[in-house]
PDB file of N, CA and C in Angstrom:
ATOM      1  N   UNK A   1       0.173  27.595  -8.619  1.00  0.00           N
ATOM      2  CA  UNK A   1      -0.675  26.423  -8.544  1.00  0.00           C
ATOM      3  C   UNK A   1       0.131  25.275  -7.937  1.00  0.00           C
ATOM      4  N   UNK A   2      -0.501  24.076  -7.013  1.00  0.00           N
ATOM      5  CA  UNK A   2       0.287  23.217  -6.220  1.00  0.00           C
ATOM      6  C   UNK A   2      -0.488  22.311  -7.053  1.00  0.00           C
ATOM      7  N   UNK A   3       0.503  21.100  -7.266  1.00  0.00           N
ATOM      8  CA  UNK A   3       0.082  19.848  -7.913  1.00  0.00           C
ATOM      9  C   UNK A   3       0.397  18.893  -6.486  1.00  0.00           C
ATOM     10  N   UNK A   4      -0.618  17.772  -7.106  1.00  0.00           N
ATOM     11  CA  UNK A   4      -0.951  17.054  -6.103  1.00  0.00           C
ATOM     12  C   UNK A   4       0.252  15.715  -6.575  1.00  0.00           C
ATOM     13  N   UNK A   5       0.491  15.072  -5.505  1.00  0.00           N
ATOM     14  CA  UNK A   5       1.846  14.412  -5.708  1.00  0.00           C
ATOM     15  C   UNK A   5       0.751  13.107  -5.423  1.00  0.00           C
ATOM     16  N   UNK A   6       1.092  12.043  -6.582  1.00  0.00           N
ATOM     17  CA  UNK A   6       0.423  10.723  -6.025  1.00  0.00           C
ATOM     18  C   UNK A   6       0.834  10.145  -5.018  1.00  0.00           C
ATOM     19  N   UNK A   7      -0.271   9.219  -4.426  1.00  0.00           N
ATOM     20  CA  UNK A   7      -0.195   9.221  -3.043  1.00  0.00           C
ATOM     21  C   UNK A   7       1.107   7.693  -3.549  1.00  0.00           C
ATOM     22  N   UNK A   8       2.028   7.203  -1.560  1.00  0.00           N
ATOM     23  CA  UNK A   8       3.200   6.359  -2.185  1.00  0.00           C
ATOM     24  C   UNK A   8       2.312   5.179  -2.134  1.00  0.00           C
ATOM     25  N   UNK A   9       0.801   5.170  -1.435  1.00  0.00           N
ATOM     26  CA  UNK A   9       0.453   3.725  -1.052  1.00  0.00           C
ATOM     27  C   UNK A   9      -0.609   3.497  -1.818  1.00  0.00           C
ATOM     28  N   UNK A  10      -1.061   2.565  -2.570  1.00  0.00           N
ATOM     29  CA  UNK A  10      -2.368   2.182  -3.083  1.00  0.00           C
ATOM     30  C   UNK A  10      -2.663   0.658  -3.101  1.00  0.00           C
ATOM     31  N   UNK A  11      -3.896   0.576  -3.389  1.00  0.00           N
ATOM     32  CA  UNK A  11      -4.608  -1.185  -3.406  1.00  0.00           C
ATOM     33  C   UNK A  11      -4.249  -1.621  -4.577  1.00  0.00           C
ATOM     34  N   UNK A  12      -4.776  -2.620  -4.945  1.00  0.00           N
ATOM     35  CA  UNK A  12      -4.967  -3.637  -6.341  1.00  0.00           C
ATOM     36  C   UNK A  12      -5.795  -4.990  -5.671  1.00  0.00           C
ATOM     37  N   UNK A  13      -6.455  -5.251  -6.476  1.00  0.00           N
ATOM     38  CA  UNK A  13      -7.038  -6.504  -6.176  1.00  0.00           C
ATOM     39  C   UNK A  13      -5.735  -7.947  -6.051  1.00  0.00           C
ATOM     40  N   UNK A  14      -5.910  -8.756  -5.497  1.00  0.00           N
ATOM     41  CA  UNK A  14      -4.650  -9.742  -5.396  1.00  0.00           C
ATOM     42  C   UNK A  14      -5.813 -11.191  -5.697  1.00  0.00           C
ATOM     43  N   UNK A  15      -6.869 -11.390  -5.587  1.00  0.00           N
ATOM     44  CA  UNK A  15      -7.818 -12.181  -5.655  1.00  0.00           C
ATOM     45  C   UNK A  15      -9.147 -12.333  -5.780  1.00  0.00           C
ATOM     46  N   UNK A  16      -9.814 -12.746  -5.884  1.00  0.00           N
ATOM     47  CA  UNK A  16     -11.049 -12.908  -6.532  1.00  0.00           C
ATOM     48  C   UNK A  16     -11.982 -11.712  -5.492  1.00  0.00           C
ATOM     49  N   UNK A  17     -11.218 -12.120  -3.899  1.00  0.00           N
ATOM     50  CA  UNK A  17     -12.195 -10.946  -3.141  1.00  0.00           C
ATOM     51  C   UNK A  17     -11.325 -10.124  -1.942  1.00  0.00           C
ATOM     52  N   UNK A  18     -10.359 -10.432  -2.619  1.00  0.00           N
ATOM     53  CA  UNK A  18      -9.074  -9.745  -1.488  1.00  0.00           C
ATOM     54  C   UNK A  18      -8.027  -8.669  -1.965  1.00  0.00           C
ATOM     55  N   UNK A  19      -7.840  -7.997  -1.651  1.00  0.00           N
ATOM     56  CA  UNK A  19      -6.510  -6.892  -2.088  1.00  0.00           C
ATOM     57  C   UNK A  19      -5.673  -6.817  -1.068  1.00  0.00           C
ATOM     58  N   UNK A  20      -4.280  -6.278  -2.241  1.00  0.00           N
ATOM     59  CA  UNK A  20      -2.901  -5.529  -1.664  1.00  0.00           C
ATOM     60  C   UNK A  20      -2.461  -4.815  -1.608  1.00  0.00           C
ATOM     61  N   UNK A  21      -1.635  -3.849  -0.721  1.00  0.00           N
ATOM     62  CA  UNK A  21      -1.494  -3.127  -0.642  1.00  0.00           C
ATOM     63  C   UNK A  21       0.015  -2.713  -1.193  1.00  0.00           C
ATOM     64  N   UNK A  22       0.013  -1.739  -2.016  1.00  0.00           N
ATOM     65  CA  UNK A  22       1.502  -2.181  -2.843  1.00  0.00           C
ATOM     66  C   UNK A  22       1.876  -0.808  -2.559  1.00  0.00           C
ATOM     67  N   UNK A  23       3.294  -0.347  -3.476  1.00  0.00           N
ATOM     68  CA  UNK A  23       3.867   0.955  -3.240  1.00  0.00           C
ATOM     69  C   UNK A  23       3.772   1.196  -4.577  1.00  0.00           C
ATOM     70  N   UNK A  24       3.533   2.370  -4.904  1.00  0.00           N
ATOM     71  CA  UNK A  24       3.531   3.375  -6.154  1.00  0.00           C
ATOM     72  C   UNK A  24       4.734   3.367  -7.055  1.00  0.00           C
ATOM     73  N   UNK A  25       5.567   3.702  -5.821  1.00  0.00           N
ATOM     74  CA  UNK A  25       7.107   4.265  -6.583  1.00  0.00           C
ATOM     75  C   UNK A  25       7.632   2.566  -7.161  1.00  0.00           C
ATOM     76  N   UNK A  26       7.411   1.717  -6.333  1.00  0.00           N
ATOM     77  CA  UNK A  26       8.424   0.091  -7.079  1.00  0.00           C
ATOM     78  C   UNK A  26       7.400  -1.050  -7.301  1.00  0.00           C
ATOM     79  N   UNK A  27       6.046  -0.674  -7.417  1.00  0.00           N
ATOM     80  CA  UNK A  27       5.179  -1.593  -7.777  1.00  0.00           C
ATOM     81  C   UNK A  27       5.059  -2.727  -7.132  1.00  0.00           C
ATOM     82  N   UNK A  28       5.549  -3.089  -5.874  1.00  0.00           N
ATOM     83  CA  UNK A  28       5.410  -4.154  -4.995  1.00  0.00           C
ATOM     84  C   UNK A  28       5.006  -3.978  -3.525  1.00  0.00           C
ATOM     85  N   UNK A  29       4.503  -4.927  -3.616  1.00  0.00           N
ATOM     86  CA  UNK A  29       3.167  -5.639  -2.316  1.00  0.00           C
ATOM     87  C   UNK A  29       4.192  -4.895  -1.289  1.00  0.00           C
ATOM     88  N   UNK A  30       3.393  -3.723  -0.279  1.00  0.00           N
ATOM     89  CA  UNK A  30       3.878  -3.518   1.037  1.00  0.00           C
ATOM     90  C   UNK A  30       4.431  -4.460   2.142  1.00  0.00           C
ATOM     91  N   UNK A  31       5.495  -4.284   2.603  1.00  0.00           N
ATOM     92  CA  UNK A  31       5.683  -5.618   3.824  1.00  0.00           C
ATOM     93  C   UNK A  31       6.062  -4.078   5.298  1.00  0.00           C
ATOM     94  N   UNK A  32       5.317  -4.475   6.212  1.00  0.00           N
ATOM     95  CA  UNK A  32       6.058  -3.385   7.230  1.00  0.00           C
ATOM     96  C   UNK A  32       5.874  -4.128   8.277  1.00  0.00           C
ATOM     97  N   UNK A  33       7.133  -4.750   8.824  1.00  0.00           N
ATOM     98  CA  UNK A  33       7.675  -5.507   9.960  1.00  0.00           C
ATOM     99  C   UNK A  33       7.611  -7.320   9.514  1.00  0.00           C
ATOM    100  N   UNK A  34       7.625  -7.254   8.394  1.00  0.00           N
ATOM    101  CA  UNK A  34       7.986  -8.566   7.894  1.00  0.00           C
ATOM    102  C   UNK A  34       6.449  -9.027   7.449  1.00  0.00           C
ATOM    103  N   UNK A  35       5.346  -8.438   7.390  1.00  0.00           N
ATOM    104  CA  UNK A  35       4.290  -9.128   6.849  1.00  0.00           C
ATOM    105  C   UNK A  35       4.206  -8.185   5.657  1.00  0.00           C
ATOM    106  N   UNK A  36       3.485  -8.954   4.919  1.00  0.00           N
ATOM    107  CA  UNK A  36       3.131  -8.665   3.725  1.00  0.00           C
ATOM    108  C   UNK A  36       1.484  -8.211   3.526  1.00  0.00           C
ATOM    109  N   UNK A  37       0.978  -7.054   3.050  1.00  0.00           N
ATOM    110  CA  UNK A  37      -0.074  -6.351   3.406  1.00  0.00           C
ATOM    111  C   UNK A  37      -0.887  -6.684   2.236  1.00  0.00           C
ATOM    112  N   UNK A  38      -1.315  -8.368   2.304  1.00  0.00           N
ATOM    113  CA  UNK A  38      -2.429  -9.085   1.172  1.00  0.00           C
ATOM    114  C   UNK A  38      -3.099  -9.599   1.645  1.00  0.00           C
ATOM    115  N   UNK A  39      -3.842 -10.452   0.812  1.00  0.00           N
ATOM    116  CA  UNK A  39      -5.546 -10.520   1.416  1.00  0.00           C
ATOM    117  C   UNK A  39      -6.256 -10.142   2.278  1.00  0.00           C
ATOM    118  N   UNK A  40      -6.266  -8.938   1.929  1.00  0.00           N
ATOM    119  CA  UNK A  40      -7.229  -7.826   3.026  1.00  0.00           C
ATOM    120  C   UNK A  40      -8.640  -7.696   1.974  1.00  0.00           C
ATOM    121  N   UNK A  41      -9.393  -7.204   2.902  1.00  0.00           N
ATOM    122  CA  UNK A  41     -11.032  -6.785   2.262  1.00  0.00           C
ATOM    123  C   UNK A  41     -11.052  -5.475   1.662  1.00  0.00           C
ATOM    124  N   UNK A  42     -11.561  -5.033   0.784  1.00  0.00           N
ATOM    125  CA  UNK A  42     -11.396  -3.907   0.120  1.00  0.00           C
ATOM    126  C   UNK A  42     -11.671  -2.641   1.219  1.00  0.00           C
ATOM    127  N   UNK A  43     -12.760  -2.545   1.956  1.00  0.00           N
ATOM    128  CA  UNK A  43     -12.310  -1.435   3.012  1.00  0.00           C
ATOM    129  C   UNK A  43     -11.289  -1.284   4.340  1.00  0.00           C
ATOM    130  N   UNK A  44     -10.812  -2.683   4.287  1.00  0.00           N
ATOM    131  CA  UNK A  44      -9.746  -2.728   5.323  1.00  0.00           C
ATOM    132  C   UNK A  44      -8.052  -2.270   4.562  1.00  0.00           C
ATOM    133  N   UNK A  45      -8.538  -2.560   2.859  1.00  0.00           N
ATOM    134  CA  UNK A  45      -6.978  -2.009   2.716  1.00  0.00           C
ATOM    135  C   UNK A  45      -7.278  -0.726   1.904  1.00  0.00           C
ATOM    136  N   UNK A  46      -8.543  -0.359   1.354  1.00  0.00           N
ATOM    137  CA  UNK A  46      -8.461   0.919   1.226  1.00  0.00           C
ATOM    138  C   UNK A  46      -8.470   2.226   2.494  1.00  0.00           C
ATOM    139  N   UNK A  47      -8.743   2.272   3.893  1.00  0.00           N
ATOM    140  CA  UNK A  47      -8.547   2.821   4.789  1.00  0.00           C
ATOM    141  C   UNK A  47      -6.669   2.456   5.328  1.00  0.00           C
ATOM    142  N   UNK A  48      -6.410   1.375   4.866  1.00  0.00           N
ATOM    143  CA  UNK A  48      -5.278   0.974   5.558  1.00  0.00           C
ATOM    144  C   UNK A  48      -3.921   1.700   4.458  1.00  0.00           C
ATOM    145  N   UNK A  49      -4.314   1.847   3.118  1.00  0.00           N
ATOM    146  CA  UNK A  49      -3.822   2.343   2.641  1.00  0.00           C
ATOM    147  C   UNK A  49      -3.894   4.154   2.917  1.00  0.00           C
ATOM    148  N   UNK A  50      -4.799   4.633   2.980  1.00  0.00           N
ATOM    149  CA  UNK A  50      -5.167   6.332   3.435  1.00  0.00           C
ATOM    150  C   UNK A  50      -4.396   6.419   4.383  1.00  0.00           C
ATOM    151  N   UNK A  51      -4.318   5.478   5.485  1.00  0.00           N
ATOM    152  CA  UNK A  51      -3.991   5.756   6.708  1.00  0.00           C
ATOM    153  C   UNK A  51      -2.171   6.143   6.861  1.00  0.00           C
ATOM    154  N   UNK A  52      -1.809   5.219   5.791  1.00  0.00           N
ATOM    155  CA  UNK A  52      -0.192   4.994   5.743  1.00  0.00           C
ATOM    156  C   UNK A  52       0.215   6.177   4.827  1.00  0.00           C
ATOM    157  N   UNK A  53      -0.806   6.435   3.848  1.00  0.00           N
ATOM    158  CA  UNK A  53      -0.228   8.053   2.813  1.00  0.00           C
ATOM    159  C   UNK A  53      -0.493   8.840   3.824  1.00  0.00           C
ATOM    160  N   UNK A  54      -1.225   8.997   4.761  1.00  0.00           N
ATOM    161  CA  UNK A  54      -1.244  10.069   5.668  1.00  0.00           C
ATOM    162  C   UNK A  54      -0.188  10.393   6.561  1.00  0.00           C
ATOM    163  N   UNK A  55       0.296   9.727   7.016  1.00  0.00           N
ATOM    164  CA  UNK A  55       1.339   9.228   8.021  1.00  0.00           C
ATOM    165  C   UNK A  55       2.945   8.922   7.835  1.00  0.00           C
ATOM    166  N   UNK A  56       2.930   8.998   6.491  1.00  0.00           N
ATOM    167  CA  UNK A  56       4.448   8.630   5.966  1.00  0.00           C
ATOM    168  C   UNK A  56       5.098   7.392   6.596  1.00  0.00           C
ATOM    169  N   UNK A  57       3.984   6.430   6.197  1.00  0.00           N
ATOM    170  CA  UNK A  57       4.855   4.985   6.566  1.00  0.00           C
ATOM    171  C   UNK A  57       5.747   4.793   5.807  1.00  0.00           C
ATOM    172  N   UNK A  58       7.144   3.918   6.264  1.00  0.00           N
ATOM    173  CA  UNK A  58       7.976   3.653   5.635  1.00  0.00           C
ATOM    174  C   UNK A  58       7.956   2.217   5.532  1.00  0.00           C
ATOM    175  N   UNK A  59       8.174   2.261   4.454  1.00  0.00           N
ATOM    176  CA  UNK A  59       8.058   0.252   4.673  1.00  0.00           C
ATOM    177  C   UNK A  59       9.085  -0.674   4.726  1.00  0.00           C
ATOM    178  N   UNK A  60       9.354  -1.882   5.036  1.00  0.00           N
ATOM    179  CA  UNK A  60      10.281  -2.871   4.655  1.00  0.00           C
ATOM    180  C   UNK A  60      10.775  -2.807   3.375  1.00  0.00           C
ATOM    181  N   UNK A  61      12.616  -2.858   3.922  1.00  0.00           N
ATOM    182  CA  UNK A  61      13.302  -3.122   2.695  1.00  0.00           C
ATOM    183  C   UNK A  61      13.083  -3.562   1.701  1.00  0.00           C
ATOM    184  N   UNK A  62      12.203  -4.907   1.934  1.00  0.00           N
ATOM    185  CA  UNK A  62      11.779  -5.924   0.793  1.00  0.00           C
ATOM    186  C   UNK A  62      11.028  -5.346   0.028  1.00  0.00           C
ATOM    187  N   UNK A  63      10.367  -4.059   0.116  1.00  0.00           N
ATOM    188  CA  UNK A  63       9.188  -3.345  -0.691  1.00  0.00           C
ATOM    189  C   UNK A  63      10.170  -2.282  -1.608  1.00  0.00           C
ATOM    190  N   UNK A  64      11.394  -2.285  -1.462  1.00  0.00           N
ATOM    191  CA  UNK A  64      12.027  -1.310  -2.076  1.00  0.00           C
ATOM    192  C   UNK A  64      12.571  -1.723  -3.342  1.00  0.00           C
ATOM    193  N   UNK A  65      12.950  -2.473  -3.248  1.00  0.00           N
ATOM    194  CA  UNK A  65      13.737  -3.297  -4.401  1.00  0.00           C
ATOM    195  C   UNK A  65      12.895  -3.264  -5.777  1.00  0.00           C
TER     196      UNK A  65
END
């Protein structure tokens, strides 16, 4: 049997009508190339998130810590 490995990228709401896109493994807001991946619309960061577990984005240092 193969277990499914959680995905590294997911949302959270960041505001009343906006979300972020954070990392799994260190619990902080994605940055990839120096921006920070917040106040997005819920289908722009739930596709934006799919898109990056698909793809093995790696993100900014600053997301590692």
């Amino acid at each position: 049997m193969t277990s499914m490995a959680e995905p590294r990228f997911d949302i959270r709401k960041d505001s009343d009508s906006t979300w972020e896109i954070f990392d799994t493994t260190t619990g902080r807001t994605v940055f990839i190339g120096g921006k920070p991946y917040i106040d997005l619309p819920l289908d722009s960061a739930d596709t934006l998130a799919d898109f990056m577990n698909s793809v093995g984005v790696v993100p900014d240092k600053d997301t590692l810590h």
